[in-house]
N, C-alpha and C. Protein backbone atom coordinates (compact mmCIF):
# COMPACT_ATOMS: atom_id res chain seq x y z
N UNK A 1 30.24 30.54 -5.90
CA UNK A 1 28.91 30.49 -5.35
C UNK A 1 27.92 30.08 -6.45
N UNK A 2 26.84 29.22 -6.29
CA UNK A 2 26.28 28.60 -7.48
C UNK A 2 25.10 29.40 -7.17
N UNK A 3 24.17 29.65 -8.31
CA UNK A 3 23.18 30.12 -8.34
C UNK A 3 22.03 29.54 -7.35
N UNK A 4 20.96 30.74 -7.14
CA UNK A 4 20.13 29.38 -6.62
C UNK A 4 18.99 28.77 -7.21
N UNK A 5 18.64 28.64 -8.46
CA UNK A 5 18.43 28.13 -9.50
C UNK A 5 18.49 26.47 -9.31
N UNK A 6 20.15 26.36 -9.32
CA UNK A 6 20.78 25.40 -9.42
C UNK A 6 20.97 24.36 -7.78
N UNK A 7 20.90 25.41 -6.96
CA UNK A 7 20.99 24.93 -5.40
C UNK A 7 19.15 24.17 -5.55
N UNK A 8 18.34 24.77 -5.86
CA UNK A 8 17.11 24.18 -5.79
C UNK A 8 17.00 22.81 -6.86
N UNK A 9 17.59 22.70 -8.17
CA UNK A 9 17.36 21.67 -8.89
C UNK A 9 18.71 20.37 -7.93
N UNK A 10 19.71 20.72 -7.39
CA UNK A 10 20.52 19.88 -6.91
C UNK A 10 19.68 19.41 -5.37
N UNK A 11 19.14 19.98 -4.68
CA UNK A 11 18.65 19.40 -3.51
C UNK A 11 17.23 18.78 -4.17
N UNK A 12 16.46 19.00 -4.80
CA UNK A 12 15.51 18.05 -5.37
C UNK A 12 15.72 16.91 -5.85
N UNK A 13 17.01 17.01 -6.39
CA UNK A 13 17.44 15.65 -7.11
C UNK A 13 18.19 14.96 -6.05
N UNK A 14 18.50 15.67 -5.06
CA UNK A 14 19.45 14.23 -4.04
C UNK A 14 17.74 14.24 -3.12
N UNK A 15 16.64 14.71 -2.99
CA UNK A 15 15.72 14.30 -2.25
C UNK A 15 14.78 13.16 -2.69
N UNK A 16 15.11 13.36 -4.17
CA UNK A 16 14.42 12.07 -5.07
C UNK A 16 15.30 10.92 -4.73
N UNK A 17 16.60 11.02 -4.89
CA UNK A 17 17.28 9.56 -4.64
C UNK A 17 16.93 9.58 -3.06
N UNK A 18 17.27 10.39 -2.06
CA UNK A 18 17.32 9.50 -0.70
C UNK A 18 15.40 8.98 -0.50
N UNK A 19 14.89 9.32 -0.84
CA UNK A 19 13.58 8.90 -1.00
C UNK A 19 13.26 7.87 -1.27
N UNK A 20 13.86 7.66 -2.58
CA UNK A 20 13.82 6.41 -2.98
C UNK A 20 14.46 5.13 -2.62
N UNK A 21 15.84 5.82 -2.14
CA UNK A 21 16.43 4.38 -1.13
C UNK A 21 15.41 4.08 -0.18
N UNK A 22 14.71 4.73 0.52
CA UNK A 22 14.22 4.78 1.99
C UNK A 22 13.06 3.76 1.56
N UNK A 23 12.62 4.03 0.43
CA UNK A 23 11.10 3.80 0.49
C UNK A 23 11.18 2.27 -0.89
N UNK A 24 9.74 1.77 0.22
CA UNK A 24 9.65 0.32 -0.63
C UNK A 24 9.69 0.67 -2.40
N UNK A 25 9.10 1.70 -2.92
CA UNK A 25 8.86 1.97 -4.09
C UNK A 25 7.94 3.37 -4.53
N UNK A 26 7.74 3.17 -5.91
CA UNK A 26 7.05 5.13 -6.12
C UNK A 26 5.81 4.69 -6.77
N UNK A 27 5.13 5.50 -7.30
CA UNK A 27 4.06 5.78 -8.19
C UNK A 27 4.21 6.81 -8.64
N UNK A 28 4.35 7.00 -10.43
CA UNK A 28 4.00 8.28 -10.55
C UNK A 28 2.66 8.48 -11.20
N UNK A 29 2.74 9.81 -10.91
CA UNK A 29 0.74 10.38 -11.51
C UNK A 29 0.97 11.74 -12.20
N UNK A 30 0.23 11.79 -13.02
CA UNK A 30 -0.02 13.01 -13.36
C UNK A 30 -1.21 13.89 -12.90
N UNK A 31 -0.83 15.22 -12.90
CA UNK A 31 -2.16 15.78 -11.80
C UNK A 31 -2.47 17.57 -12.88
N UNK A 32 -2.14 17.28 -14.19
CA UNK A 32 -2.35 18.25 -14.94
C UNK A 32 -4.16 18.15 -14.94
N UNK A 33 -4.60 19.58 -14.65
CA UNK A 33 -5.62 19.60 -14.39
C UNK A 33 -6.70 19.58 -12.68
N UNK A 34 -5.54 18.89 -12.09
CA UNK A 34 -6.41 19.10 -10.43
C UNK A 34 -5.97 20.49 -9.59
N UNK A 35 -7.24 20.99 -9.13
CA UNK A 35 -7.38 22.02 -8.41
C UNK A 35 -5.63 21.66 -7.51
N UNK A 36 -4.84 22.84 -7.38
CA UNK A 36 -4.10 22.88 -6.21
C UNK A 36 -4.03 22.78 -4.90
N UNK A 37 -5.97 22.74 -4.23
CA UNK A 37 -6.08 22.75 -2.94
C UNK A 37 -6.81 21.36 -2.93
N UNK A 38 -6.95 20.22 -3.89
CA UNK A 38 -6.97 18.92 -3.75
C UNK A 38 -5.79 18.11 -3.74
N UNK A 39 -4.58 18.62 -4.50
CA UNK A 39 -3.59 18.45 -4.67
C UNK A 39 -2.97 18.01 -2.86
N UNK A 40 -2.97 19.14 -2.53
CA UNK A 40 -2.67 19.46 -1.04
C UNK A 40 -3.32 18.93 0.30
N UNK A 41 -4.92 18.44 -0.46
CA UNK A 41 -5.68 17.26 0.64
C UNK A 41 -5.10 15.54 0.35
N UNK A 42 -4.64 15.68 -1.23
CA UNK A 42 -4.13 14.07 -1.45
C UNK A 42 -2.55 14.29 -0.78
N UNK A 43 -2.03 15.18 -0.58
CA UNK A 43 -0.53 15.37 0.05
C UNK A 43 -0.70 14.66 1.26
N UNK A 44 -1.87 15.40 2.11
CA UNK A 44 -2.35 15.15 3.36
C UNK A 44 -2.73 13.99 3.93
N UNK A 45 -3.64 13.17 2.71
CA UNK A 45 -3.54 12.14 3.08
C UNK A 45 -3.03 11.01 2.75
N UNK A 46 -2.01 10.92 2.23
CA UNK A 46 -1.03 10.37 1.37
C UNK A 46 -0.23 10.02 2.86
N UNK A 47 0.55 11.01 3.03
CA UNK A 47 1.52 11.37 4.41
C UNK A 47 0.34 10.67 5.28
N UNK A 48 -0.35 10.46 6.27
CA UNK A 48 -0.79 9.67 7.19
C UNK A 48 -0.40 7.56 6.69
N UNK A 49 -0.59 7.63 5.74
CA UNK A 49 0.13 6.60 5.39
C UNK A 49 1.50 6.15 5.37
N UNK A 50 2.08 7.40 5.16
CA UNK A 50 3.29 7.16 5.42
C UNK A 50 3.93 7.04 4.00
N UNK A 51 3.48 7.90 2.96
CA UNK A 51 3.56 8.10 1.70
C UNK A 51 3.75 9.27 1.92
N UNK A 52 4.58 10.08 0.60
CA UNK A 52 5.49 11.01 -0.02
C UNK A 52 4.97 11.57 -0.97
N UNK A 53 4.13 12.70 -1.21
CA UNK A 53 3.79 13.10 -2.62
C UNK A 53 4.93 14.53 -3.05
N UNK A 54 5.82 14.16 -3.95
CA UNK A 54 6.81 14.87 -4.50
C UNK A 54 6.56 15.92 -5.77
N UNK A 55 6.81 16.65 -5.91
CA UNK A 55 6.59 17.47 -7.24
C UNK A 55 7.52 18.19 -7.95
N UNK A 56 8.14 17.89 -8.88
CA UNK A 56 9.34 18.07 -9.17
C UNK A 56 9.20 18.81 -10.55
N UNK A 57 10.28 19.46 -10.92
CA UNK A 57 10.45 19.81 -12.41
C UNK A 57 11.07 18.31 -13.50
N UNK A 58 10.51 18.12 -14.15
CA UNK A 58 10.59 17.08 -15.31
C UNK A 58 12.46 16.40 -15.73
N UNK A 59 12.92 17.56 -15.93
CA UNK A 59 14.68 17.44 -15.85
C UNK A 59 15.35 16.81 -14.95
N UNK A 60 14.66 17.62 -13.71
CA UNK A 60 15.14 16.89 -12.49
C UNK A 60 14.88 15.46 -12.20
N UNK A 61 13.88 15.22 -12.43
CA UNK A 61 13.22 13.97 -11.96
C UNK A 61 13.72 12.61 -12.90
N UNK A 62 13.82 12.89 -14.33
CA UNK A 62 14.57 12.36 -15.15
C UNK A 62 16.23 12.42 -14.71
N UNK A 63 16.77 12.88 -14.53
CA UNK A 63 18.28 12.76 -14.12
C UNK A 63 18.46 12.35 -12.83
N UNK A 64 17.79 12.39 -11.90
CA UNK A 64 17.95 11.50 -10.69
C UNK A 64 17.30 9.91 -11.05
N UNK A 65 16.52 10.03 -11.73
CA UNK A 65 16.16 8.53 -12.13
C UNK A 65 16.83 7.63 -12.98
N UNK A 66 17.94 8.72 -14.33
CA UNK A 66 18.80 8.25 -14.52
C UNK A 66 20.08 7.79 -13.80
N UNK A 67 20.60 8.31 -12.82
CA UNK A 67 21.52 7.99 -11.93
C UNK A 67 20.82 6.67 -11.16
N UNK A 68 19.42 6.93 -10.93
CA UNK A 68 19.31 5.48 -9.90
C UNK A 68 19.28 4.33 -11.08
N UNK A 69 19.00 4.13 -11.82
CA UNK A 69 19.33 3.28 -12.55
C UNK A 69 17.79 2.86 -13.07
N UNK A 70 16.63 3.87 -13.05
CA UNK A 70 15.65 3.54 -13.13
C UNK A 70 15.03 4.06 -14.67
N UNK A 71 15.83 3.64 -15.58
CA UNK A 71 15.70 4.19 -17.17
C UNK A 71 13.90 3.70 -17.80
N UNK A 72 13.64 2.65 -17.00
CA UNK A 72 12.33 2.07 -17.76
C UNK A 72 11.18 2.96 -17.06
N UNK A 73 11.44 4.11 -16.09
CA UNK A 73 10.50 5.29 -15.52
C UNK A 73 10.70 6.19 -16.44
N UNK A 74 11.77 6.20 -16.84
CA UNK A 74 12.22 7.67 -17.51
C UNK A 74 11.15 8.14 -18.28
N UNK A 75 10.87 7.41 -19.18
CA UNK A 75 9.71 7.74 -20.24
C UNK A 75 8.40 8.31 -19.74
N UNK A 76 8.34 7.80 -18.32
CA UNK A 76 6.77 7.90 -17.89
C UNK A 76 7.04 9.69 -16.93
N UNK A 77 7.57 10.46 -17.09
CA UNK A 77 7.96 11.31 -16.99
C UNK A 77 7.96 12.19 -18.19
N UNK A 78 6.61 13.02 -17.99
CA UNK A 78 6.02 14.06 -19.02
C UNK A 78 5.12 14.71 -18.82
N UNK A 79 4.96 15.96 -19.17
CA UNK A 79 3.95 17.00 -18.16
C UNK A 79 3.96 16.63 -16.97
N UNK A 80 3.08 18.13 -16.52
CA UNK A 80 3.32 18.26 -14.81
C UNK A 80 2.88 17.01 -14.44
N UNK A 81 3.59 15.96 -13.51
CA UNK A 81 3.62 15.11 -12.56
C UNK A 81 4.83 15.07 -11.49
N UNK A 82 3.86 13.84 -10.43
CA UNK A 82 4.08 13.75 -9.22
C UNK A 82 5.24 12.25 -8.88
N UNK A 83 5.62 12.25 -8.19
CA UNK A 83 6.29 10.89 -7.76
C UNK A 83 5.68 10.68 -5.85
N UNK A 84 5.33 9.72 -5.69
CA UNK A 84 4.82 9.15 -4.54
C UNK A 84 5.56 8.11 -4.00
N UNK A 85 6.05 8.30 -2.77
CA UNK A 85 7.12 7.39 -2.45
C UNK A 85 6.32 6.94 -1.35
N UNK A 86 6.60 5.46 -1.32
CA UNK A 86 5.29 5.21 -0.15
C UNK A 86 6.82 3.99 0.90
N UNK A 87 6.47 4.26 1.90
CA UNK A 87 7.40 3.52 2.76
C UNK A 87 7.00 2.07 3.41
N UNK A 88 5.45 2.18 3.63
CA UNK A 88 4.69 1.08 4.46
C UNK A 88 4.16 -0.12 3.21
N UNK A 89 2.87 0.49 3.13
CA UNK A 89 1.64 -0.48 2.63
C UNK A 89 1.12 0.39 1.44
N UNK A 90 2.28 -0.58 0.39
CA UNK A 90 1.79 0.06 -1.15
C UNK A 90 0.14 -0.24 -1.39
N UNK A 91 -0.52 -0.88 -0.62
CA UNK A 91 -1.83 -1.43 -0.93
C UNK A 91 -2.83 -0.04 -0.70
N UNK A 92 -2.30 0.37 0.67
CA UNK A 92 -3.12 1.57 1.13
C UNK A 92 -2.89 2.75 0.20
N UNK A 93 -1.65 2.97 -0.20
CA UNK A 93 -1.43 4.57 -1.01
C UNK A 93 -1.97 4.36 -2.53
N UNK A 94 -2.32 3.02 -2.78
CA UNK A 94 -2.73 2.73 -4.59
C UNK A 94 -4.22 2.88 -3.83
N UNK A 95 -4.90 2.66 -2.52
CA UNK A 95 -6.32 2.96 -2.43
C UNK A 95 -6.98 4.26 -2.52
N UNK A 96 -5.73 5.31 -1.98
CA UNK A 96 -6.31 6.32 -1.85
C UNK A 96 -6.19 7.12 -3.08
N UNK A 97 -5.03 6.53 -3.83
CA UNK A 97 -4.98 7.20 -5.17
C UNK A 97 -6.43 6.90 -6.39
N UNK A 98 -6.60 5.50 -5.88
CA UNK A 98 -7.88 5.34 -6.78
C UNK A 98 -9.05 6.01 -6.61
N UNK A 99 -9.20 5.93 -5.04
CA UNK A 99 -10.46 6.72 -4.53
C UNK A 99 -10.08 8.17 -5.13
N UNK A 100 -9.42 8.78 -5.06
CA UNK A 100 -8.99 10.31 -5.16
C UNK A 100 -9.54 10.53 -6.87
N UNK A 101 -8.86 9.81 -7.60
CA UNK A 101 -9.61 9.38 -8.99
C UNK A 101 -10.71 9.48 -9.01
N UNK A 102 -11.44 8.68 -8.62
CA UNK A 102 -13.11 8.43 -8.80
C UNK A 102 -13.34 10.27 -8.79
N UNK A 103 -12.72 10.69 -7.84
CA UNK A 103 -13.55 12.73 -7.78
C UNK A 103 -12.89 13.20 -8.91
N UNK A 104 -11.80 12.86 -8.85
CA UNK A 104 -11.01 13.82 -9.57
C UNK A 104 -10.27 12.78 -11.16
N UNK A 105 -11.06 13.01 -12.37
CA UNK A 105 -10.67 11.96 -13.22
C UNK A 105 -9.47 12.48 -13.66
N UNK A 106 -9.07 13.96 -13.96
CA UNK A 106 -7.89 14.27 -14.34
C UNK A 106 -6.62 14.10 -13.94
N UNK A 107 -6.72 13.30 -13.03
CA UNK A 107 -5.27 12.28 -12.43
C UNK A 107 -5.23 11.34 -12.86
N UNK A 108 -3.98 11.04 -13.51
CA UNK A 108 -3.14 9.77 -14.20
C UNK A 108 -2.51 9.03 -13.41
N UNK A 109 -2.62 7.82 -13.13
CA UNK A 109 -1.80 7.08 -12.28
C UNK A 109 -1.15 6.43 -13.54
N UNK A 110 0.72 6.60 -13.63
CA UNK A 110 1.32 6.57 -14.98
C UNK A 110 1.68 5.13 -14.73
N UNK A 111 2.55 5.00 -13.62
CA UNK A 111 2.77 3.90 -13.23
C UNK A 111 3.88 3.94 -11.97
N UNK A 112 5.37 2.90 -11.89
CA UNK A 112 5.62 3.17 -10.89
C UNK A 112 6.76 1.87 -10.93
N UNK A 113 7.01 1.91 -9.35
CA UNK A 113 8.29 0.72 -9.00
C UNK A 113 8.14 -0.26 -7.97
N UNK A 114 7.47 -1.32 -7.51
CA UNK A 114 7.80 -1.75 -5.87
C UNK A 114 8.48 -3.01 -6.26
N UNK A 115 10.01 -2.30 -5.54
CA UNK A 115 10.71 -3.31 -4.73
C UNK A 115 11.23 -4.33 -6.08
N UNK A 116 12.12 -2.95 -6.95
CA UNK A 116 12.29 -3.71 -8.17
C UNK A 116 11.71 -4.18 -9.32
N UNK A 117 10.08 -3.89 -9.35
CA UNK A 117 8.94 -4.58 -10.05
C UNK A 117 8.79 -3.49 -10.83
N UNK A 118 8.17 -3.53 -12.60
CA UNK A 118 8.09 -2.32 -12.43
C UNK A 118 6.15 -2.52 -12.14
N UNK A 119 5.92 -0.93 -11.95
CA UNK A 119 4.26 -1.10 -12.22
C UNK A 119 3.28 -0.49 -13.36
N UNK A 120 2.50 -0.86 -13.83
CA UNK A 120 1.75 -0.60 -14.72
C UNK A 120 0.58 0.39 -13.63
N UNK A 121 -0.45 1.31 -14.68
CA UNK A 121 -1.46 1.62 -14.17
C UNK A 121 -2.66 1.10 -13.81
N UNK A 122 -2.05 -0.40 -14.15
CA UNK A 122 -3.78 -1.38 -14.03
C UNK A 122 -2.96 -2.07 -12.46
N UNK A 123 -1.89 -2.47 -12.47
CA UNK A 123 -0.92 -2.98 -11.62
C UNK A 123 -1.32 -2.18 -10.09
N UNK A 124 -1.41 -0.74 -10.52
CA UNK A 124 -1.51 -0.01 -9.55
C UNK A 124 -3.23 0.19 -9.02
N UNK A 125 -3.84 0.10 -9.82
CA UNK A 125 -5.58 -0.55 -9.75
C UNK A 125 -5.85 -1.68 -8.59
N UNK A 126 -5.15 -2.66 -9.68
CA UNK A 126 -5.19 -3.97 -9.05
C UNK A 126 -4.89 -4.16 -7.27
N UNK A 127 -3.98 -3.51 -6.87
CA UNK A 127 -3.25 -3.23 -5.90
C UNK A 127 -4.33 -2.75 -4.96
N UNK A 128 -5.06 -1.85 -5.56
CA UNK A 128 -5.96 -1.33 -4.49
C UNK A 128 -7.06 -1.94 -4.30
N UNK A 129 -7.45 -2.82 -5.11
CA UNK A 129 -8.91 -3.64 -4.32
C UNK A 129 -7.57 -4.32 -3.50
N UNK A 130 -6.58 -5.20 -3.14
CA UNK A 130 -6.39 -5.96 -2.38
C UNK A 130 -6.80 -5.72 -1.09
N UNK A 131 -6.85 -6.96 -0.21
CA UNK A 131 -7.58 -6.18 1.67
C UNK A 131 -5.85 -5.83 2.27
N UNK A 132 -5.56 -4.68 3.21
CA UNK A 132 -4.90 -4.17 3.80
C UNK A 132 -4.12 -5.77 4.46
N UNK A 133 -2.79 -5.28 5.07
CA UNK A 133 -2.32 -6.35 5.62
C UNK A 133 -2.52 -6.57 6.81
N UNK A 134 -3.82 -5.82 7.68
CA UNK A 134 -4.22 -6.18 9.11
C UNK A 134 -5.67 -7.09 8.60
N UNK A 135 -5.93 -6.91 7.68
CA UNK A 135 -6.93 -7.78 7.06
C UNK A 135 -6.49 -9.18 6.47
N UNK A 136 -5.75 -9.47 5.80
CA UNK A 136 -5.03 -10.51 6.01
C UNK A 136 -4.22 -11.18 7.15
N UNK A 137 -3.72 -10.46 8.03
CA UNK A 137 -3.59 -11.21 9.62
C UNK A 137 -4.72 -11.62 10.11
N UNK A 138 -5.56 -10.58 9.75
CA UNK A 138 -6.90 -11.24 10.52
C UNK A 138 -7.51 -13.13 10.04
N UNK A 139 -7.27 -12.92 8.53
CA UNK A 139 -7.82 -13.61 7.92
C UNK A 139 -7.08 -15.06 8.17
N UNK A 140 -5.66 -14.84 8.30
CA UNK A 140 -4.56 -16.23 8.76
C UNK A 140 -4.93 -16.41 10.14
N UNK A 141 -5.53 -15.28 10.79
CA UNK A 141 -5.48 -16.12 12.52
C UNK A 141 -7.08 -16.74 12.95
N UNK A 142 -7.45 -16.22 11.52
CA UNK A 142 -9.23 -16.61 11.98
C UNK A 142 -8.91 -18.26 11.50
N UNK A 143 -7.96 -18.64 10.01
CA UNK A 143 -7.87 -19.64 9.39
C UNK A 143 -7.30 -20.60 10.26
N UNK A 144 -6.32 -20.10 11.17
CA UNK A 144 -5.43 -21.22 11.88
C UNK A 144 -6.39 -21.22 13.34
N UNK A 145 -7.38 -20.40 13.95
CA UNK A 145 -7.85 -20.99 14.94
C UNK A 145 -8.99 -21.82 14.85
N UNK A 146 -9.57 -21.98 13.02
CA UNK A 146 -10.53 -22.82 13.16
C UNK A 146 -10.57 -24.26 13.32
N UNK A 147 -8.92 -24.58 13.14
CA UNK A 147 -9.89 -25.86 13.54
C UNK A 147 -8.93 -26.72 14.89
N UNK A 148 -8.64 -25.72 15.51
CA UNK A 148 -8.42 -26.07 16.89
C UNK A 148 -9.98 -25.75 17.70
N UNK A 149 -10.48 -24.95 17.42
CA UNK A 149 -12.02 -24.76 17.81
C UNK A 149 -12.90 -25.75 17.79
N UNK A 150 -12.57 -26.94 16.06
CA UNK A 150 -13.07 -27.75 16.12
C UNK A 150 -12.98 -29.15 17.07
N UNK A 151 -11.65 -29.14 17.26
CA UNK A 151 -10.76 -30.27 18.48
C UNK A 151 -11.08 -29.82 19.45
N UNK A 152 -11.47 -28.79 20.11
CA UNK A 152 -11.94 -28.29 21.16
C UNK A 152 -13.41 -29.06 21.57
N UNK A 153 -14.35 -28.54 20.28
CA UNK A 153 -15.96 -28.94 20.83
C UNK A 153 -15.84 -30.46 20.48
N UNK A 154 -15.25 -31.21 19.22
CA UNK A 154 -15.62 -32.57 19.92
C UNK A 154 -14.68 -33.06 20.65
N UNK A 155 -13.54 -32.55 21.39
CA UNK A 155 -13.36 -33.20 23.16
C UNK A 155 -14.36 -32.78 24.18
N UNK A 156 -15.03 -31.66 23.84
CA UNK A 156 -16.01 -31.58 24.81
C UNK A 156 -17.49 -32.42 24.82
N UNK A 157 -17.78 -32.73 23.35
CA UNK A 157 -18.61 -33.27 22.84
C UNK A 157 -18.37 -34.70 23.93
N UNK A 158 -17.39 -35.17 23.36
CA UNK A 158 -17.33 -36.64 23.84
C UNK A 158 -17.22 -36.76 25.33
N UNK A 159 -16.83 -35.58 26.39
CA UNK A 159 -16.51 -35.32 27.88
C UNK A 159 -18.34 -35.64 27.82
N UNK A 160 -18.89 -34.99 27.10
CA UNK A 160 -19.83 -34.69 27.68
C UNK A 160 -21.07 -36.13 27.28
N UNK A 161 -20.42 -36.85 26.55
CA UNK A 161 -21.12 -38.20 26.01
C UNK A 161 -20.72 -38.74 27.21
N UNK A 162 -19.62 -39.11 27.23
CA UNK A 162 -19.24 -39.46 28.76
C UNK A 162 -20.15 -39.42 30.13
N UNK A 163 -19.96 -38.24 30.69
CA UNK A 163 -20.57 -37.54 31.52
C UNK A 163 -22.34 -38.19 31.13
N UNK A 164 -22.93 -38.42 30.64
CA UNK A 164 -24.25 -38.57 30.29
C UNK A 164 -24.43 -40.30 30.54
N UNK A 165 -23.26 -41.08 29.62
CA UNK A 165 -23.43 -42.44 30.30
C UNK A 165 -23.10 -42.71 31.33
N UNK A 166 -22.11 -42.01 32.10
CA UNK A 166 -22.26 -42.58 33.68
C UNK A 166 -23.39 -42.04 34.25
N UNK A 167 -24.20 -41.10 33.83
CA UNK A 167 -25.42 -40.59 34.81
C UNK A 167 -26.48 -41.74 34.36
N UNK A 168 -26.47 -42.36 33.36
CA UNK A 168 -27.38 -43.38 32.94
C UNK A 168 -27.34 -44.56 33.53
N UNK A 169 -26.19 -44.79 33.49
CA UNK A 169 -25.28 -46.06 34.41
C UNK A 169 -25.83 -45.99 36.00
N UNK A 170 -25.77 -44.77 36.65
CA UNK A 170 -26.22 -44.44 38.02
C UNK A 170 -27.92 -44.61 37.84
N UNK A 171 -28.55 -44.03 37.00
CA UNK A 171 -29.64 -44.51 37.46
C UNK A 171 -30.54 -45.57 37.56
N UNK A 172 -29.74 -46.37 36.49
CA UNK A 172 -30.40 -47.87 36.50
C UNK A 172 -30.01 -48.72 37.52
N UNK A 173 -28.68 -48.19 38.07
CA UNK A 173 -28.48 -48.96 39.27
C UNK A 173 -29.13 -48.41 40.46
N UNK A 174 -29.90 -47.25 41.14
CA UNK A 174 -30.53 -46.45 41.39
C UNK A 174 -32.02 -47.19 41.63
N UNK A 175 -32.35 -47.73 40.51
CA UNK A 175 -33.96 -48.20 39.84
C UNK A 175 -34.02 -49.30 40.14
C-alpha cells in the first residue's frame, strides 16, 4: 500500500501529462504574492475559456515535464507557480492573464508552449493584443464581401443608366 503522500504526487503528475496531451499548449506564471481569493477568480475565469489553471508542487511538475519531453520548461519552474493549459484560443487566456496583471503586478507570466513553440513572456504579451478569432472571421468575411458589393452597385449603376436612356429616348419621341 503506498503512502498517500505519494498517491497525491503520482495523480498530479499523470494530470499534468493528460493535460497536456489534450491541450493546444501551457503558460506558466508565477503567483508568489497574489491574494488566494484572486487566485481563485483567475481559476474562474480562466475555465470559461476553456483554460486550466494547475498548481502543483515544483518536483512534480518538473518530472512530468521531464517525461514529456519538455526539458526547455524545466528551468522555468521555480517558486510557487502555476501551469495553464488552455485547450481553445491561446489569444483569449494570454488576455486575461495580462489584464489580471495590470491589478495584480505580482504575477509572472514565465513563459510557456503552443503547439511545439516554445513561449517567451513578451510572446505571451504579444499574443494578447491580437483580435480574438471571431474577430478575424469577421474581418475575412467583411474583406471578401467587399467587393462583390462593389459588382453589385455598378450593375445596378449601369441597369439604372440604362433605364434613364430609354426614358429619354421615350420622351423625345413623345415631344
Amino acid at each position: 500500500m503506498k503512502k498517500i503522500g505519494l498517491l497525491v504526487k503520482e495523480t498530479s503528475e499523470n494530470r499534468i501529462k493528460s493535460n497536456f496531451k489534450l491541450s493546444k499548449g501551457l503558460i506558466i506564471v508565477k503567483y508568489s504574492g497574489v491574494a488566494s481569493p484572486d487566485m481563485s477568480g483567475l481559476r474562474k475565469t480562466l475555465k470559461a475559456t476553456g483554460s486550466d489553471l494547475f498548481v502543483v508542487k515544483n518536483s512534480v511538475a518538473r518530472r512530468a515535464m521531464k517525461e514529456l519531453g519538455l526539458n526547455d520548461l524545466i528551468k522555468s519552474i521555480e517558486s510557487p507557480c502555476g501551469l495553464i493549459f488552455f485547450k481553445d484560443e491561446p489569444v483569449d487566456t494570454s488576455k486575461i492573464l495580462c489584464a489580471f496583471r495590470k491589478d495584480h503586478e505580482k504575477l509572472i507570466l514565465e513563459g510557456g508552449m503552443l503547439q511545439e513553440k516554445l513561449l517567451t513572456s513578451k510572446d505571451i504579451e504579444t499574443m494578447s493584443k491580437l483580435p480574438s478569432k471571431d474577430v478575424l472571421r469577421a474581418q475575412v468575411v467583411c474583406a471578401l464581401n467587399g467587393p462583390i458589393v462593389k459588382v453589385v452597385v455598378v450593375l445596378n449603376q449601369t441597369l439604372k443608366k440604362f433605364v434613364y436612356c430609354l426614358d429619354q429616348i421615350k420622351q423625345k419621341k413623345t415631344s
